[in-house]
N, C-alpha and C. Protein backbone atom coordinates (compact mmCIF):
# COMPACT_ATOMS: atom_id res chain seq x y z
N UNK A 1 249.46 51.07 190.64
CA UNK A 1 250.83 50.65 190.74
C UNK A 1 250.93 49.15 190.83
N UNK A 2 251.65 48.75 190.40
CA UNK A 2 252.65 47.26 190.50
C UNK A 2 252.69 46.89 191.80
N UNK A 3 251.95 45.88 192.23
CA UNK A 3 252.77 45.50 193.41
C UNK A 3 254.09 44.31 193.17
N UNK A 4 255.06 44.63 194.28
CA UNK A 4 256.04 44.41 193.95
C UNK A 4 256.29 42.77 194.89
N UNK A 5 256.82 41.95 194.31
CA UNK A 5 256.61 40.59 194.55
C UNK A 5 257.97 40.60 195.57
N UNK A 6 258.15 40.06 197.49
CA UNK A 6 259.23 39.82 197.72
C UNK A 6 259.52 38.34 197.35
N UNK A 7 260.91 38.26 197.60
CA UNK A 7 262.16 37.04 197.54
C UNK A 7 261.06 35.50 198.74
N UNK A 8 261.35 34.71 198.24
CA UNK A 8 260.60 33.31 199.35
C UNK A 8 261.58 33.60 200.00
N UNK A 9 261.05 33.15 201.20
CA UNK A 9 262.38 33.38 202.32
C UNK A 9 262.69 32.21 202.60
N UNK A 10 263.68 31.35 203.42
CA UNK A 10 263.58 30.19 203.36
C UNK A 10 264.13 30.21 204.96
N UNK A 11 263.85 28.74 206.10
CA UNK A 11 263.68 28.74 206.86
C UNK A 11 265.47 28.83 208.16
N UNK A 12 265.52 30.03 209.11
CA UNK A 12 267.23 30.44 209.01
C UNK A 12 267.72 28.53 209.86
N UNK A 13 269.07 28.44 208.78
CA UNK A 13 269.74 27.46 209.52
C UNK A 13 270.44 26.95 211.16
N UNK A 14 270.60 26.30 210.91
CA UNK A 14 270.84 25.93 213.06
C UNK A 14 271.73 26.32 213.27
N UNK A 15 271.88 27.16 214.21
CA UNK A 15 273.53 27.93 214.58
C UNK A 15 274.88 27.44 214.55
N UNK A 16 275.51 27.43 213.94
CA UNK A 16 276.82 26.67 213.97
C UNK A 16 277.42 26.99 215.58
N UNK A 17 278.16 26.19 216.08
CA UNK A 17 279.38 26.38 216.89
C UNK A 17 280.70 26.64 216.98
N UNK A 18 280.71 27.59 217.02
CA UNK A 18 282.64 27.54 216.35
C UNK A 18 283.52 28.07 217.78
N UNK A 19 284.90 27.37 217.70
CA UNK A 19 285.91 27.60 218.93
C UNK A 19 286.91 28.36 217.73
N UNK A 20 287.66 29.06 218.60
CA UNK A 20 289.06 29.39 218.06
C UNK A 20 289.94 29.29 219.19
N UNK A 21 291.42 28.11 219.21
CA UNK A 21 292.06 27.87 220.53
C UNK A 21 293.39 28.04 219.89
N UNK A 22 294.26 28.56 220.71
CA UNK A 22 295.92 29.08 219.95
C UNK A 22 296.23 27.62 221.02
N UNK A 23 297.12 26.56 220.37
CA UNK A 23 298.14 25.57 221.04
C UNK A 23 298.56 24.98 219.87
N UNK A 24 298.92 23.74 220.27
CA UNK A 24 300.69 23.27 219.40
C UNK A 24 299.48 22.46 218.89
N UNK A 25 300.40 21.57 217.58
CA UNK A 25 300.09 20.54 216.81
C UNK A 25 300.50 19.68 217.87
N UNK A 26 301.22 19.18 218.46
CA UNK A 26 301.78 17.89 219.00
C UNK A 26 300.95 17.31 219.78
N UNK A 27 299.78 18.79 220.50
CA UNK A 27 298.19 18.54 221.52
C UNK A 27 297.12 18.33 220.79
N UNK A 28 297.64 17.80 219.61
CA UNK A 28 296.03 17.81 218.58
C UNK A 28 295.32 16.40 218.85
N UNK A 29 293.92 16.71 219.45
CA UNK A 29 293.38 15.00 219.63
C UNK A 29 293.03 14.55 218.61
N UNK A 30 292.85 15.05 217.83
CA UNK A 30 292.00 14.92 216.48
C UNK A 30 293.13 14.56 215.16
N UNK A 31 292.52 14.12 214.23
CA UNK A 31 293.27 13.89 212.92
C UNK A 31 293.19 15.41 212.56
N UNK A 32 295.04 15.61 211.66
CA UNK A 32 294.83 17.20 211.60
C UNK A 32 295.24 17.05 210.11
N UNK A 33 294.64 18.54 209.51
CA UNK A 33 294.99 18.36 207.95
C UNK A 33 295.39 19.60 207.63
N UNK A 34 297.12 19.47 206.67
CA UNK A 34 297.49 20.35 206.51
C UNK A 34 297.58 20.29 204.71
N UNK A 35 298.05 21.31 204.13
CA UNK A 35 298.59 21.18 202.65
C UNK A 35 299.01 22.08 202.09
N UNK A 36 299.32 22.48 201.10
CA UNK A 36 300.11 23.70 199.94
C UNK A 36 299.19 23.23 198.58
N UNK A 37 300.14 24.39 197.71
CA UNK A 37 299.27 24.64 196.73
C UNK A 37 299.99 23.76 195.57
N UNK A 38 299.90 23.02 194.91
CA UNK A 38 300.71 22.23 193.82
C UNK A 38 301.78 23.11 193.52
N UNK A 39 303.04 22.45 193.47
CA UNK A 39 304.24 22.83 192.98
C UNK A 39 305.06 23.81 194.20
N UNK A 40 304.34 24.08 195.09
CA UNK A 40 304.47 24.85 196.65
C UNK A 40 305.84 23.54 197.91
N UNK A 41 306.69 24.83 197.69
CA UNK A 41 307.30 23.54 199.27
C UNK A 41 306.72 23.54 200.29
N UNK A 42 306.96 22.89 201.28
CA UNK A 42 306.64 22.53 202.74
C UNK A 42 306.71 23.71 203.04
N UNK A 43 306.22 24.70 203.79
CA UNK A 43 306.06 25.71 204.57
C UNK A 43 305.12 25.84 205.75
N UNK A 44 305.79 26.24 207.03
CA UNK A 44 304.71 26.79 208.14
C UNK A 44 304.17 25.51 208.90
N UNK A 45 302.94 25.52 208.82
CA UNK A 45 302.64 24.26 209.55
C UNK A 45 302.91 22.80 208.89
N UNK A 46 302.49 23.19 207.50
CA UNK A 46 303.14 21.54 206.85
C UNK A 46 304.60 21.18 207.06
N UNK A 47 305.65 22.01 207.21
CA UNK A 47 306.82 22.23 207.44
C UNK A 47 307.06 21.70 209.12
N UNK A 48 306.89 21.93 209.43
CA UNK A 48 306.96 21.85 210.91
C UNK A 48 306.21 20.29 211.28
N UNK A 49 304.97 19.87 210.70
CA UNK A 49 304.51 18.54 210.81
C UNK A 49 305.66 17.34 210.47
N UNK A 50 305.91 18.01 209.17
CA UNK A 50 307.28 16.83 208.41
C UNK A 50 308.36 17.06 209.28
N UNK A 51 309.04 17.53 210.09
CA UNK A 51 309.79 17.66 210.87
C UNK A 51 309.37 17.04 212.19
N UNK A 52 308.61 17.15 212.70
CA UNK A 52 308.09 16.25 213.75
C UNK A 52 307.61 14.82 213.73
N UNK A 53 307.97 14.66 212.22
CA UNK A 53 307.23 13.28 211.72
C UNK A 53 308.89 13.08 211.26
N UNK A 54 310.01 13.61 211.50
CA UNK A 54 311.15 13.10 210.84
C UNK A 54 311.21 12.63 209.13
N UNK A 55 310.32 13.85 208.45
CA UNK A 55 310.77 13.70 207.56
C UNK A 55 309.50 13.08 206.10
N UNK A 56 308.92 12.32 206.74
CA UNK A 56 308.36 11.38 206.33
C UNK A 56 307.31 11.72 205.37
N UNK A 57 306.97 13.40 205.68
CA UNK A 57 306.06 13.94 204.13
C UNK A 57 307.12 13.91 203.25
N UNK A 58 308.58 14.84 203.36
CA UNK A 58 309.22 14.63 202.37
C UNK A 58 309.26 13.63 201.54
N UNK A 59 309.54 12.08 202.38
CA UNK A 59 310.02 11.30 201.85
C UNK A 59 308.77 10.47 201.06
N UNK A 60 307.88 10.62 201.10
CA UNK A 60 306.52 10.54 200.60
C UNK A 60 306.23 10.97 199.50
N UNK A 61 306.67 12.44 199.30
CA UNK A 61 306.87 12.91 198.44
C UNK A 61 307.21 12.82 197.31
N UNK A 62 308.66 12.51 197.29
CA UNK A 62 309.60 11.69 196.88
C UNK A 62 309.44 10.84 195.68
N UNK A 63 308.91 10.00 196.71
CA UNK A 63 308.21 8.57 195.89
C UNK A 63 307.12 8.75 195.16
N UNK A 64 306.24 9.76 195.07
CA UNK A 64 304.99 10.34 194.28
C UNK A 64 303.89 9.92 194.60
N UNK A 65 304.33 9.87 196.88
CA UNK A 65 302.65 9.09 197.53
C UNK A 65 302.15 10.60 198.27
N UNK A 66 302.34 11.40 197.77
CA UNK A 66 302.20 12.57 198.63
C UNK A 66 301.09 13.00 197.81
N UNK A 67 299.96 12.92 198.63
CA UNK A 67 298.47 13.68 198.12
C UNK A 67 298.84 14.58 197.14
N UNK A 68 298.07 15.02 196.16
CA UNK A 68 298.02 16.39 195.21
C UNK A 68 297.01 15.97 194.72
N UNK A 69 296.21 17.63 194.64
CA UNK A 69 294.75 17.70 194.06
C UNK A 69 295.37 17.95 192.28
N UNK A 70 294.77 18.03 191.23
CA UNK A 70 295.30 18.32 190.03
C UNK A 70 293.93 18.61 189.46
């Protein structure tokens, strides 16, 4: 019979750390990143950011300084 050749194994990676914490955007220490899908309105959390920012993704927008992947 054939012996049958296994797969190289390769050496297991370093454990990630992961949190999951339910609180507001307004407690975020960190730079936070939100977005939609091209041609998508403000919804949900991007919605709620531009509103707490008075506006200012909209108006970003607008002007054609508003990030988009293409």
């Amino acid at each position: 019979m054939d012996e049958v050749q296994q797969p190289e194994t390769k050496p297991p990676c370093a454990p990630i750390k992961l949190g999951v914490v339910c609180g507001h955007l307004a407690f975020a220490r960190y730079p936070v990143l939100v977005g939609h899908y091209s041609g998508d309105t403000f919804a949900g959390t991007e919605a709620r950011l531009d509103q707490v920012l008075d506006g200012r993704l909209t108006a970003r927008r607008r002007m054609g300084l508003y990030c988009w992947r293409r």
